[in-house]
Protein backbone atom coordinates (compact mmCIF):
# COMPACT_ATOMS: atom_id res chain seq x y z
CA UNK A 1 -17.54 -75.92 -7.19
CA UNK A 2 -15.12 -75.17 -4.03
CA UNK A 3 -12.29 -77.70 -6.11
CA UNK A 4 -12.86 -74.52 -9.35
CA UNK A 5 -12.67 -71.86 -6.41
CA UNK A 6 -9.55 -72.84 -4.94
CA UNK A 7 -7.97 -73.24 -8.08
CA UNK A 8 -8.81 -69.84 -9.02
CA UNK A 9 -7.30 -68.50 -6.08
CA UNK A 10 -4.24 -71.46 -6.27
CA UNK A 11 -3.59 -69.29 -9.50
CA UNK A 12 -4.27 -65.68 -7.92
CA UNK A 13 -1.49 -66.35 -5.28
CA UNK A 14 0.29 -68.30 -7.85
CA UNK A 15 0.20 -64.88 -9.86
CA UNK A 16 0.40 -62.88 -6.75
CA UNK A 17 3.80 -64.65 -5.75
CA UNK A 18 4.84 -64.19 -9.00
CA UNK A 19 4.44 -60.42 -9.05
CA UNK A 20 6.24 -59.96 -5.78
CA UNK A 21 9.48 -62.31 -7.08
CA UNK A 22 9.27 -59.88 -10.19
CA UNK A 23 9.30 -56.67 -7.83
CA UNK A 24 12.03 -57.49 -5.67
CA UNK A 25 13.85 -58.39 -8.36
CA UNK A 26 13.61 -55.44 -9.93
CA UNK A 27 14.33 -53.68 -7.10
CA UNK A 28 17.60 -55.62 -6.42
CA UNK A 29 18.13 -54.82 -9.85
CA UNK A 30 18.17 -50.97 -9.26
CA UNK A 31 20.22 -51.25 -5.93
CA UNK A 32 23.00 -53.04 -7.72
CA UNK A 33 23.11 -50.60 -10.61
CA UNK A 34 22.90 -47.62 -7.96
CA UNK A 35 25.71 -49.46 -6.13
CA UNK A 36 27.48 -50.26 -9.37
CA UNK A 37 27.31 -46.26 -10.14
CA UNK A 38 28.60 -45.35 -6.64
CA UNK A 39 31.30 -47.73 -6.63
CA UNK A 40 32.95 -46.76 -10.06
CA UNK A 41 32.36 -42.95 -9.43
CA UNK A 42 33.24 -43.11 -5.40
CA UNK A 43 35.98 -39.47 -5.71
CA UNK A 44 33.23 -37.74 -7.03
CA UNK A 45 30.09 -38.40 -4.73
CA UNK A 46 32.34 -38.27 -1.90
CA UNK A 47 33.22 -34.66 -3.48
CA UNK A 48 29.77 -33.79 -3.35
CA UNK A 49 28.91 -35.53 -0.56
CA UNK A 50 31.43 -33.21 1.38
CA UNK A 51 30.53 -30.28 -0.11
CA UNK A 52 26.81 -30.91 0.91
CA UNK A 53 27.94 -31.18 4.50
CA UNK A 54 29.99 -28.26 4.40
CA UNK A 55 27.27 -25.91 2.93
CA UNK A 56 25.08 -27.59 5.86
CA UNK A 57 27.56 -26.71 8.22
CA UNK A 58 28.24 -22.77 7.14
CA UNK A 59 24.64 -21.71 7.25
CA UNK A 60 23.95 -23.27 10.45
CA UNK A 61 26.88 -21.72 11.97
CA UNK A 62 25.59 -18.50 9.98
CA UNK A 63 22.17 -18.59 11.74
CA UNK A 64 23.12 -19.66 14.99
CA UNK A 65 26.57 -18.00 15.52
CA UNK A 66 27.19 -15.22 13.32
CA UNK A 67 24.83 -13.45 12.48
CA UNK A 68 23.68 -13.28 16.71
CA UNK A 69 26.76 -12.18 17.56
CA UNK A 70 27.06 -9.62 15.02
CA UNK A 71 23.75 -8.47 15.25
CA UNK A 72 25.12 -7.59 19.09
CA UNK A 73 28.39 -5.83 17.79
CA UNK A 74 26.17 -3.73 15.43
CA UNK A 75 23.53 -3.15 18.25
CA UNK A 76 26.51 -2.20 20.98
CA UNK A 77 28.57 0.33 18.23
CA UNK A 78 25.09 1.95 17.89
CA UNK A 79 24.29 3.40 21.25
CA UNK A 80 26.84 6.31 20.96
CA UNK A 81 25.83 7.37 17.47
CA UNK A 82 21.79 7.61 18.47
CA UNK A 83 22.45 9.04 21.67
CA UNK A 84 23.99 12.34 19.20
CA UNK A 85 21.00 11.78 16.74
CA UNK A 86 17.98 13.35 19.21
CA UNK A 87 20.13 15.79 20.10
CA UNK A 88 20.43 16.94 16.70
CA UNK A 89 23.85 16.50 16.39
CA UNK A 90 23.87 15.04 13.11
CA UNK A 91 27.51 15.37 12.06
CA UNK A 92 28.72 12.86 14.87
CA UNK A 93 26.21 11.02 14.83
CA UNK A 94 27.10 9.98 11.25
CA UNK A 95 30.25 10.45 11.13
CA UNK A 96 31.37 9.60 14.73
CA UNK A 97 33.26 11.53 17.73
CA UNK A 98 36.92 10.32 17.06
CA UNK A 99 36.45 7.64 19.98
CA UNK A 100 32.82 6.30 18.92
CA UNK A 101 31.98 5.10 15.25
CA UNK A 102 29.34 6.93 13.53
CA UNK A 103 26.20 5.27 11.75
CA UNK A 104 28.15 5.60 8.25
CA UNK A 105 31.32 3.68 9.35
CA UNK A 106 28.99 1.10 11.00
CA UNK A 107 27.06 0.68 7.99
CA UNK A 108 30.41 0.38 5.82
CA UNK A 109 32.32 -2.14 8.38
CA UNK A 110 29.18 -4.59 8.76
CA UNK A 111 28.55 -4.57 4.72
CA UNK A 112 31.67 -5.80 4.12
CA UNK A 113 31.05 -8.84 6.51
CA UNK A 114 28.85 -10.45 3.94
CA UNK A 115 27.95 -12.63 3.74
CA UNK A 116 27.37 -13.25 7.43
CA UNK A 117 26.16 -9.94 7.99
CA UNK A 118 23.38 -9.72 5.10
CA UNK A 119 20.16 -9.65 7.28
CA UNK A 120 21.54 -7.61 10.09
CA UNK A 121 18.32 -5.40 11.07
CA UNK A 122 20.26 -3.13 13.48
CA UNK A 123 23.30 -2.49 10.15
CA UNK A 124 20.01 -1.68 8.34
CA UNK A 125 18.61 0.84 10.92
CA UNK A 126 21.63 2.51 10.80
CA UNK A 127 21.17 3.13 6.87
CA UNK A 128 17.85 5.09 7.85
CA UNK A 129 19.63 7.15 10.37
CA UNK A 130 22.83 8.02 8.63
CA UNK A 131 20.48 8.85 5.40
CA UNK A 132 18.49 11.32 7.90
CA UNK A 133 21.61 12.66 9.23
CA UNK A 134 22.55 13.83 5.87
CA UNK A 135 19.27 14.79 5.33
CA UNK A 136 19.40 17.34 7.93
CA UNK A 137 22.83 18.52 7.32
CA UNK A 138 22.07 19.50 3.81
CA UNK A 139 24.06 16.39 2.11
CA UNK A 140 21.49 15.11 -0.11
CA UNK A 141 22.99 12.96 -2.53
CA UNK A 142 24.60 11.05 0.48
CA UNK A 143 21.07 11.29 2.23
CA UNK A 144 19.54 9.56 -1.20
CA UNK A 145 21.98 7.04 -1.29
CA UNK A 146 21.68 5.48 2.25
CA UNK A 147 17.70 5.88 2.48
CA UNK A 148 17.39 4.29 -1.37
CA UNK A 149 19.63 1.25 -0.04
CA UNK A 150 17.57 1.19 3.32
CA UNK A 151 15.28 -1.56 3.26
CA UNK A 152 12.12 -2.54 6.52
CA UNK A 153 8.92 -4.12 6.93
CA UNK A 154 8.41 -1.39 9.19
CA UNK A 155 5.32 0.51 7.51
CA UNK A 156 6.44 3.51 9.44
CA UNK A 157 10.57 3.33 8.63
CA UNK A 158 9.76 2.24 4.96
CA UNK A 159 7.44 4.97 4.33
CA UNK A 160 9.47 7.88 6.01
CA UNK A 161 12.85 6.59 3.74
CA UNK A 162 10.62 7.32 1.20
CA UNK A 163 9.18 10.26 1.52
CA UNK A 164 12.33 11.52 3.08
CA UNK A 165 14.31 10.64 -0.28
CA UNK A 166 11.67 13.01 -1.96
CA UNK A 167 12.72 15.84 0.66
CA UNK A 168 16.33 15.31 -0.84
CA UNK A 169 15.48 15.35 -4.53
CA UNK A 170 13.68 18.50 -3.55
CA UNK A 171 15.70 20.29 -2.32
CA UNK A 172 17.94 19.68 -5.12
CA UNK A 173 15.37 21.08 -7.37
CA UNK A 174 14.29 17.39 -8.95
CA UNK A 175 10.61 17.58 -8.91
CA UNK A 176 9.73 14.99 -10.65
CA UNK A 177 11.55 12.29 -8.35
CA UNK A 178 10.55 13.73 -5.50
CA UNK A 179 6.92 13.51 -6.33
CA UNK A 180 7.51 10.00 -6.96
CA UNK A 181 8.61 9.16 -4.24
CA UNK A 182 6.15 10.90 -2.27
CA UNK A 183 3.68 9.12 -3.96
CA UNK A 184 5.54 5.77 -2.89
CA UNK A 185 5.54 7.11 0.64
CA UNK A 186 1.80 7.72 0.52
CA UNK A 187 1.43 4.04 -1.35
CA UNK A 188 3.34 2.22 1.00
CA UNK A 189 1.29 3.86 4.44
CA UNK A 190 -2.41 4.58 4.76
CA UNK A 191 -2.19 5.86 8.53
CA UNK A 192 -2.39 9.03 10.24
CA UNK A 193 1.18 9.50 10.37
CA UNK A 194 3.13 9.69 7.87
CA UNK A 195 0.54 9.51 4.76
CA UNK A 196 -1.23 12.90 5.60
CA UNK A 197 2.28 14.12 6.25
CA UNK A 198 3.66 13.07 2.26
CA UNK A 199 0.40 14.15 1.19
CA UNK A 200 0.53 17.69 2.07
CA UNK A 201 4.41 17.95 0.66
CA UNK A 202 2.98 16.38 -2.69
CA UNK A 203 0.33 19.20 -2.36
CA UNK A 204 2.90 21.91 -1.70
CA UNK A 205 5.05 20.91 -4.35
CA UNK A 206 2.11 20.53 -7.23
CA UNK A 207 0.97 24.49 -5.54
CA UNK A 208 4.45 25.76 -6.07
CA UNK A 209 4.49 24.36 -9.75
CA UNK A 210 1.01 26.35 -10.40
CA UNK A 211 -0.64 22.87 -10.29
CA UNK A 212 -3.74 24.42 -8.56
CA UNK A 213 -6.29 22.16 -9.18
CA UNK A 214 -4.24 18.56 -8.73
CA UNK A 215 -3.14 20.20 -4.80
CA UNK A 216 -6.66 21.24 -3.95
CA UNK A 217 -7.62 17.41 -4.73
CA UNK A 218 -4.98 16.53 -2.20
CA UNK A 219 -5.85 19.08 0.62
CA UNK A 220 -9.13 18.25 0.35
CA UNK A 221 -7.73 14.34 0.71
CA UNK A 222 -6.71 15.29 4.23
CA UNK A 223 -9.68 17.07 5.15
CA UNK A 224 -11.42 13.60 4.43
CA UNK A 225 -9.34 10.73 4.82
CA UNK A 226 -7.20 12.25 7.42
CA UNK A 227 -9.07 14.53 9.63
CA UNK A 228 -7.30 13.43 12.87
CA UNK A 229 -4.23 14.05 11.99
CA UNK A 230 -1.96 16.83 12.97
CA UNK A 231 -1.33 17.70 9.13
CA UNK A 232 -5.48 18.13 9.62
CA UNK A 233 -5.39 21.07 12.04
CA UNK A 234 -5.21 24.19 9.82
CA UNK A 235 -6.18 22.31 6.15
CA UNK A 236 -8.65 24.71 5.69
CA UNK A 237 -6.65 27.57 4.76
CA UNK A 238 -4.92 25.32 2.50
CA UNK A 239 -7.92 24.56 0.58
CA UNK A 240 -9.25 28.13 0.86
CA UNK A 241 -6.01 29.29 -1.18
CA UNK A 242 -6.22 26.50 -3.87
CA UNK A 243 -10.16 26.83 -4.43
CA UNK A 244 -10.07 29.48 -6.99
């Protein structure tokens, strides 16, 4: 009995041994072919072998050099511009003082810097703010333009580029953008700022176009949903005029 178990297991490792010879050579099979490959096509995956390293090398010099220090170019030709933007001085704020660049020459300069400049959240601020600029002074295709190419994960930035892009298309008499967008404004936010405040333009606008019934809805929204909010205070004469 133990001379039949240890032949069974005599052939096992027999078999065993057998298996592994077959493996490795296999695998030296594979190495020599890879070698073979590398060896007869050595320009080309030293090409690409280069060209890896050099891709390697450019983003991490992107991410840890460039984009930093233009980030803190963008950040430094900024303080000028929205020290004039409080103050209401719109026109050098966007366009700049002769000695100081405005937000729409800062926006222009670090665009063209791609693409080491792509992600620059300050060069994207200063979209917002030259786009409210021309808001304000009355420039509201240029307002459009930078607010529509302004992009944040700011709820509160996002949603007032929104909304303020249906101001513009407003005031150039294009209701039905400007109701879209005011609807995106009120999508994008649910809070007490700036949703109540899109909400009762939307209103406004649908009351203006004899749309009675659809701007009662709304005031009555903000009553509601929003009834600590500042747009809150006098609803009620709102929805007085639009119950009939």
């Amino acid at each position: 009995m133990r001379i039949k178990i240890f032949n069974i297991m005599a052939k096992k490792v027999k078999k065993d041994n057998s298996n592994n010879e077959e493996i490795l050579i296999d695998a030296k099979d594979r190495f020599d072919r890879i070698k073979s490959f590398f060896n007869e096509n050595k320009k080309v995956t030293t090409a690409i072998g280069s060209l890896l390293l050099i891709v390697i090398l450019f983003f991490s010099a992107r991410q840890l050099w460039f984009i930093p220090s233009n980030e803190k170019s963008v950040k430094s030709d900024m303080l000028t511009a929205e020290t004039y933007f409080p103050l209401d001085s719109f026109n050098l704020a966007v366009n700049g003082d002769g000695q100081y660049k405005g937000f729409a020459s800062i926006v222009s300069e670090y665009e063209k810097s791609f693409p080491f400049y792509i992600h620059s959240k300050s060069a994207e601020l200063a979209k917002y703010y030259a786009g409210i600029s021309y808001l304000n002074m009355g420039e509201y295709q240029n307002a459009i333009k930078y607010l529509s190419d302004f992009e944040s994960e700011d709820i509160i930035f996002s949603s007032l580029a929104k909304g303020c892009i249906g101001d513009a298309y407003w005031e150039l008499g294009d209701i039905e953008n400007a109701i879209t967008y005011y609807k995106q404004a009120i999508e994008n936010s649910n809070n007490n700022f700036t949703a109540p405040r899109f909400l009762k333009k939307l209103a406004r606008l649908y009351e203006l176009n004899n749309n009675i019934k659809e701007a009662n809805k709304i005031y009555n929204k903000i009553k509601l949903d929003f009834k600590d909010s500042y747009e809150a205070n006098d609803i009620d004469l709102y929805i007085s005029r639009t119950s009939y």
